[in-house]
PDB file of N, CA and C in Angstrom:
ATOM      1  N   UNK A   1       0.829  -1.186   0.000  1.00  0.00           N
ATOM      2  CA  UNK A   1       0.000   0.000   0.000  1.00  0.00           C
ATOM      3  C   UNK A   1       0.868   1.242   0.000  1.00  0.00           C
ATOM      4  N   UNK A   2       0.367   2.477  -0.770  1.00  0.00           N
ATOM      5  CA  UNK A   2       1.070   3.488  -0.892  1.00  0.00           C
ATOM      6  C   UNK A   2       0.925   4.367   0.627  1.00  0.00           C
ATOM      7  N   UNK A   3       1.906   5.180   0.822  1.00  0.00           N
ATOM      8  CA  UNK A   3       1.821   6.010   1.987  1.00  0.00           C
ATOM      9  C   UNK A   3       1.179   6.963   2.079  1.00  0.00           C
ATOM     10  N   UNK A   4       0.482   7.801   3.046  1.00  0.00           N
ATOM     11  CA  UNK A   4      -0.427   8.339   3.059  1.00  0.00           C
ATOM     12  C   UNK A   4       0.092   9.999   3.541  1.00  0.00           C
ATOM     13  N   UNK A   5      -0.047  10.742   2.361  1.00  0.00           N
ATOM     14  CA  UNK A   5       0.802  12.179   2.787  1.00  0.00           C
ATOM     15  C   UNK A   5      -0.035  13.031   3.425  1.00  0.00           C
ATOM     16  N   UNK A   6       0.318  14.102   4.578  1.00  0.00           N
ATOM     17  CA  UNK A   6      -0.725  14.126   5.043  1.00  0.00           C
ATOM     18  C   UNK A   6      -0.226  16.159   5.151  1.00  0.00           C
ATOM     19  N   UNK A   7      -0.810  17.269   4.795  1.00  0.00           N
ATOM     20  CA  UNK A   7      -0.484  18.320   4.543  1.00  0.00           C
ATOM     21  C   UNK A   7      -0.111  18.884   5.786  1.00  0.00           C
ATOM     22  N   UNK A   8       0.599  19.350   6.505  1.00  0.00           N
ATOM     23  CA  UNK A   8       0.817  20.234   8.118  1.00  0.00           C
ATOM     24  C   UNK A   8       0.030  21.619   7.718  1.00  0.00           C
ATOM     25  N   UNK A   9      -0.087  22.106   9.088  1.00  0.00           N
ATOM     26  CA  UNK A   9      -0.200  23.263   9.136  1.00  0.00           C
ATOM     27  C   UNK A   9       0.431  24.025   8.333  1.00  0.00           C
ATOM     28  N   UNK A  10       1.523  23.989   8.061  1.00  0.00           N
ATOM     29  CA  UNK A  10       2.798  24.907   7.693  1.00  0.00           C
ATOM     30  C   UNK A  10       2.721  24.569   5.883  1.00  0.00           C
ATOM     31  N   UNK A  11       1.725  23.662   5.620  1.00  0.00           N
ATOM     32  CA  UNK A  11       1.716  23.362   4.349  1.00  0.00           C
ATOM     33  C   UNK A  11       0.449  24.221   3.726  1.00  0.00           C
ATOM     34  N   UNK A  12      -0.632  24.238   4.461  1.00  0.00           N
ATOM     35  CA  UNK A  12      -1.484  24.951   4.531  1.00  0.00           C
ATOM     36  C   UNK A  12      -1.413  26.412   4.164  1.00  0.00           C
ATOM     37  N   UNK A  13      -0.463  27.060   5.082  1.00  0.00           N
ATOM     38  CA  UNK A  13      -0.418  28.528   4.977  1.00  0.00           C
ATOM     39  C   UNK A  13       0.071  28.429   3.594  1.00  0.00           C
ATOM     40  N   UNK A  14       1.154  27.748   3.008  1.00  0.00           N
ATOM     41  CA  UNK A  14       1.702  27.569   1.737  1.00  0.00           C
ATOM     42  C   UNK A  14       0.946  27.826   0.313  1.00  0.00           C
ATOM     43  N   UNK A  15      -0.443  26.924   0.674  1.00  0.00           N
ATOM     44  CA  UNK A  15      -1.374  26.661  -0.368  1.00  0.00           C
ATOM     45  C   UNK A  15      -2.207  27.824  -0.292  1.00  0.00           C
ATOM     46  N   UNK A  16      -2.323  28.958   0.622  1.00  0.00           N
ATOM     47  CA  UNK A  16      -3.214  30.019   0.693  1.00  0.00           C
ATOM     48  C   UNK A  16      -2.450  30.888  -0.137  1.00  0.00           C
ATOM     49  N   UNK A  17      -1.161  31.290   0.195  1.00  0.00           N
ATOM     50  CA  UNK A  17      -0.251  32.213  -0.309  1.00  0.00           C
ATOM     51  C   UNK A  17      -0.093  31.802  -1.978  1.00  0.00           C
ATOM     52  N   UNK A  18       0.201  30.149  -2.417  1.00  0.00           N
ATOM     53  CA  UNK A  18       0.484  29.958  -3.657  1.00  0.00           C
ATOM     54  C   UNK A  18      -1.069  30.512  -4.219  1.00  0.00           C
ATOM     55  N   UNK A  19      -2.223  30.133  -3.639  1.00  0.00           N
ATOM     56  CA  UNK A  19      -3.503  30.663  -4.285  1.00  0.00           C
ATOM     57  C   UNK A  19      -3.288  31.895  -4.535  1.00  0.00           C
ATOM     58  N   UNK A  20      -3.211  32.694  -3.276  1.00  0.00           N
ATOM     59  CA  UNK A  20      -3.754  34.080  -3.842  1.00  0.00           C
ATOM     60  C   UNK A  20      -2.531  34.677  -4.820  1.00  0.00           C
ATOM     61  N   UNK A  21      -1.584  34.006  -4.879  1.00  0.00           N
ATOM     62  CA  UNK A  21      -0.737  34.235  -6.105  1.00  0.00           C
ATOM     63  C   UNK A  21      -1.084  34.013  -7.188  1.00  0.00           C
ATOM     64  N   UNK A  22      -1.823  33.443  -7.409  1.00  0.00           N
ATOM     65  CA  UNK A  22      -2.461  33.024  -9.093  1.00  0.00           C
ATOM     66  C   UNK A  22      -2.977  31.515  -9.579  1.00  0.00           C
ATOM     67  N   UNK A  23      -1.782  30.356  -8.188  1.00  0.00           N
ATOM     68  CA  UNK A  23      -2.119  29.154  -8.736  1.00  0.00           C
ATOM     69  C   UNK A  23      -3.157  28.834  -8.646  1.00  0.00           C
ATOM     70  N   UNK A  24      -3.441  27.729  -9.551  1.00  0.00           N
ATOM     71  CA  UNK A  24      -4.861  26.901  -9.601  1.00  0.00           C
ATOM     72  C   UNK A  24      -4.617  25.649  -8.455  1.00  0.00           C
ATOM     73  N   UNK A  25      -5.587  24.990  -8.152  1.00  0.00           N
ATOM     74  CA  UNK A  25      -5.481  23.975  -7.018  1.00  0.00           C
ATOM     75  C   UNK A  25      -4.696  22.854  -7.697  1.00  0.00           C
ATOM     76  N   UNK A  26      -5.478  22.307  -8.774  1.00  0.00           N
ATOM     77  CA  UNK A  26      -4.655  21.437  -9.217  1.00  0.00           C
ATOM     78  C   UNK A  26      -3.281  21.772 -10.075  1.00  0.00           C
ATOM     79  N   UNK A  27      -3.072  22.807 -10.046  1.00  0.00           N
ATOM     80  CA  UNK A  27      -1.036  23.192  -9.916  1.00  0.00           C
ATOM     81  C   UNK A  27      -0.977  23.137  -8.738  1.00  0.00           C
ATOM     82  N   UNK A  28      -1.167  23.446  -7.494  1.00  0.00           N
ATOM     83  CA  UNK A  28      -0.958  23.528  -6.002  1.00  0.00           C
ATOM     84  C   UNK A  28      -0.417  21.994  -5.649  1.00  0.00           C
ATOM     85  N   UNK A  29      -1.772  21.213  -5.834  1.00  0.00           N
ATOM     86  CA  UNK A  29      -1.569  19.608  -5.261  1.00  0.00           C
ATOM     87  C   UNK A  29      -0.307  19.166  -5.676  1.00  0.00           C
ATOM     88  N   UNK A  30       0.339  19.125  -6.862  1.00  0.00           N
ATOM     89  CA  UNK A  30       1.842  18.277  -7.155  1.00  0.00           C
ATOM     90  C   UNK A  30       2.592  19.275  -6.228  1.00  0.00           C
ATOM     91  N   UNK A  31       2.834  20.235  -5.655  1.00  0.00           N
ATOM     92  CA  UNK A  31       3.858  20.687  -4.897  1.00  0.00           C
ATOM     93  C   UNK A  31       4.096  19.660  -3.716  1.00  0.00           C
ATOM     94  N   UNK A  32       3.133  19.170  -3.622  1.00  0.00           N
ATOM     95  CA  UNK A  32       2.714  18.307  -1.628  1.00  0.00           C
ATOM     96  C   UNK A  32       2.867  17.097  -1.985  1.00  0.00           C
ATOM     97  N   UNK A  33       2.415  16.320  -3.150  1.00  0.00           N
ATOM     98  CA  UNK A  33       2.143  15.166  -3.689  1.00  0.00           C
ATOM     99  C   UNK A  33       1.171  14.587  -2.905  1.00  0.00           C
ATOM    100  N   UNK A  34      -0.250  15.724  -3.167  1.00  0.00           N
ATOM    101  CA  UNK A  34      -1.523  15.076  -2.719  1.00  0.00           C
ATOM    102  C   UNK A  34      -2.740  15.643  -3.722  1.00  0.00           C
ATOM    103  N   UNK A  35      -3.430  15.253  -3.493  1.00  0.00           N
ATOM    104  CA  UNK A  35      -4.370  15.363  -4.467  1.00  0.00           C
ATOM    105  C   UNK A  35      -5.525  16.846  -4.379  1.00  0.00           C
ATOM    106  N   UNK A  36      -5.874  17.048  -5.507  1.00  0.00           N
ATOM    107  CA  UNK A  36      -6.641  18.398  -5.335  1.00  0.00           C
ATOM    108  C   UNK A  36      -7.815  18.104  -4.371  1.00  0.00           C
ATOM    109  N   UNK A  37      -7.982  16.776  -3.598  1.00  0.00           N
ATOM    110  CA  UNK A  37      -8.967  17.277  -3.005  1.00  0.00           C
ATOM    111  C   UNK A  37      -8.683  17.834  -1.237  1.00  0.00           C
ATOM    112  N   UNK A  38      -7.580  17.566  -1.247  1.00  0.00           N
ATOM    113  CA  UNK A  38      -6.569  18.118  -0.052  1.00  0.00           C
ATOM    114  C   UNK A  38      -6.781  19.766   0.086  1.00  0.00           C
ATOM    115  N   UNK A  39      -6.108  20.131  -1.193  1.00  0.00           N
ATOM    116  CA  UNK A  39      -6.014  21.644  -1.681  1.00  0.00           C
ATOM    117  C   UNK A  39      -7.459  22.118  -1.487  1.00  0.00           C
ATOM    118  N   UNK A  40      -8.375  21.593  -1.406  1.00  0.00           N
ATOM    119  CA  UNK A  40      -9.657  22.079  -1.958  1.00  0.00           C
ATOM    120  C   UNK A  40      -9.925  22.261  -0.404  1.00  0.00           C
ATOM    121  N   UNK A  41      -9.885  21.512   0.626  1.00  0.00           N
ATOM    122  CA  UNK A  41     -10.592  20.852   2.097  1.00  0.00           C
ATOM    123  C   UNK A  41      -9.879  22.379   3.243  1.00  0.00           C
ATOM    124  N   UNK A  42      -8.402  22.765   2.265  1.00  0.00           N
ATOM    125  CA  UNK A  42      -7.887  23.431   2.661  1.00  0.00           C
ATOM    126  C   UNK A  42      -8.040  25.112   2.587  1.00  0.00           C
ATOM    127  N   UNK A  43      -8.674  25.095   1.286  1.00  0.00           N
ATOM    128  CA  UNK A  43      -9.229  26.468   0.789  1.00  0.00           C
ATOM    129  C   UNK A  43     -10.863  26.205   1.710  1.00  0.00           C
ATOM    130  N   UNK A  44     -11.508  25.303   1.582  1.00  0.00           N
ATOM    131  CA  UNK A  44     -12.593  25.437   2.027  1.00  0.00           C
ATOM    132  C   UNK A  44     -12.814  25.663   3.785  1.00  0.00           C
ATOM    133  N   UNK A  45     -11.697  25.538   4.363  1.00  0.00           N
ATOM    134  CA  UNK A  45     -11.876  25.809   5.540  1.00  0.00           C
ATOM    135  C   UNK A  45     -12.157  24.435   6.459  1.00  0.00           C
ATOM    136  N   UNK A  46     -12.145  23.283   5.815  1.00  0.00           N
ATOM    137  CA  UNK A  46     -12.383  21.868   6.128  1.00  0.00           C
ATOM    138  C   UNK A  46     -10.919  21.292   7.106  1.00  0.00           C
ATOM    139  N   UNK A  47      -9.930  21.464   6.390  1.00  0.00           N
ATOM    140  CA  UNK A  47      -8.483  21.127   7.080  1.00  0.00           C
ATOM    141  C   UNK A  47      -7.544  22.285   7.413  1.00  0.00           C
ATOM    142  N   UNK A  48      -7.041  21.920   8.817  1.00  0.00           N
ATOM    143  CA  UNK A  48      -6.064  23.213   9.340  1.00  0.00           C
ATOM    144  C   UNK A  48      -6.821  24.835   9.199  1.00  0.00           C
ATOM    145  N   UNK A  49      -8.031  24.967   9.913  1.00  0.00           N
ATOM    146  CA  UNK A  49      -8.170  26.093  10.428  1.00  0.00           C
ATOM    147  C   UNK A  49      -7.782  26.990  10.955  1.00  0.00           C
ATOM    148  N   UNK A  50      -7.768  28.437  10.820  1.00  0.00           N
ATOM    149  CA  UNK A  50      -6.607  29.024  11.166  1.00  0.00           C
ATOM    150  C   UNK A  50      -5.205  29.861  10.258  1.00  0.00           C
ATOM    151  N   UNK A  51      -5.124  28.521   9.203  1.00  0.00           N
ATOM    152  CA  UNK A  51      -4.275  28.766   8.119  1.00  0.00           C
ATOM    153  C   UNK A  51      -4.371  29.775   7.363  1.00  0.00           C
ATOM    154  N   UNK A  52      -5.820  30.168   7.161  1.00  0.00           N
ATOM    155  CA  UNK A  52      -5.834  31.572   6.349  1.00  0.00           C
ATOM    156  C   UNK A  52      -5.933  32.682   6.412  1.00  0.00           C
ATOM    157  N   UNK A  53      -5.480  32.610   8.251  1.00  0.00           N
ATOM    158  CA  UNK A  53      -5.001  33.981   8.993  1.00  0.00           C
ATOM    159  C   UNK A  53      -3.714  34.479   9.290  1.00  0.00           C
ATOM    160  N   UNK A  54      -3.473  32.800   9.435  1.00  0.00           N
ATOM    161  CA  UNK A  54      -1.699  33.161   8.944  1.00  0.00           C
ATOM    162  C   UNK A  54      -1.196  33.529   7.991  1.00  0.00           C
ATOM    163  N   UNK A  55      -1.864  33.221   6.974  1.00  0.00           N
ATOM    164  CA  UNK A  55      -1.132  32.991   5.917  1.00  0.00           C
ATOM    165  C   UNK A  55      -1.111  34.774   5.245  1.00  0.00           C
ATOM    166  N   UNK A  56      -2.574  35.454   5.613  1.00  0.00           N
ATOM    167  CA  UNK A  56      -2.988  36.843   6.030  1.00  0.00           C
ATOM    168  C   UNK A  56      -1.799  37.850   6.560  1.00  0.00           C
ATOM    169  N   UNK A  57      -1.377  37.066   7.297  1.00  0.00           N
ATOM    170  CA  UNK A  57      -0.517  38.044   8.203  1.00  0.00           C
ATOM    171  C   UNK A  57       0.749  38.028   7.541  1.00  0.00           C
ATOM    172  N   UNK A  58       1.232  36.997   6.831  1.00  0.00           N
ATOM    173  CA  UNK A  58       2.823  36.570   6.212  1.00  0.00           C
ATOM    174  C   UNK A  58       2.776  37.895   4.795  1.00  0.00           C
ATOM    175  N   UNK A  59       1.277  37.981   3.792  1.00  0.00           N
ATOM    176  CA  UNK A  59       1.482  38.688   2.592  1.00  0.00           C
ATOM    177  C   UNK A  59       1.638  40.245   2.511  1.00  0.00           C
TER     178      UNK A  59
END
């Protein structure tokens, strides 16, 4: 069975910042080697809450 990648916090803030830069989700997902529905759970506010206040404060 393949291993199961799992995004951190710190990956999170990543995917907010690459968004509001321009990327699309599915350009986002190959950075992590997970799938757009990761990216998506993450924009939606589903995984690592929080992240898009940090990520707020870093731009």
């Amino acid at each position: 069975m393949g291993k199961t990648i799992r995004l951190t916090f710190d990956d999170a803030v990543h995917v907010w910042l690459m968004r509001w830069s321009g990327m699309y989700q599915h350009d986002i997902a190959p950075h992590f080697a997970v799938n757009q529905g990761r990216i998506s759970e993450v924009l939606a506010g589903k995984l690592h809450t929080g992240s898009e206040a940090v990520a707020r404060k870093m731009r």
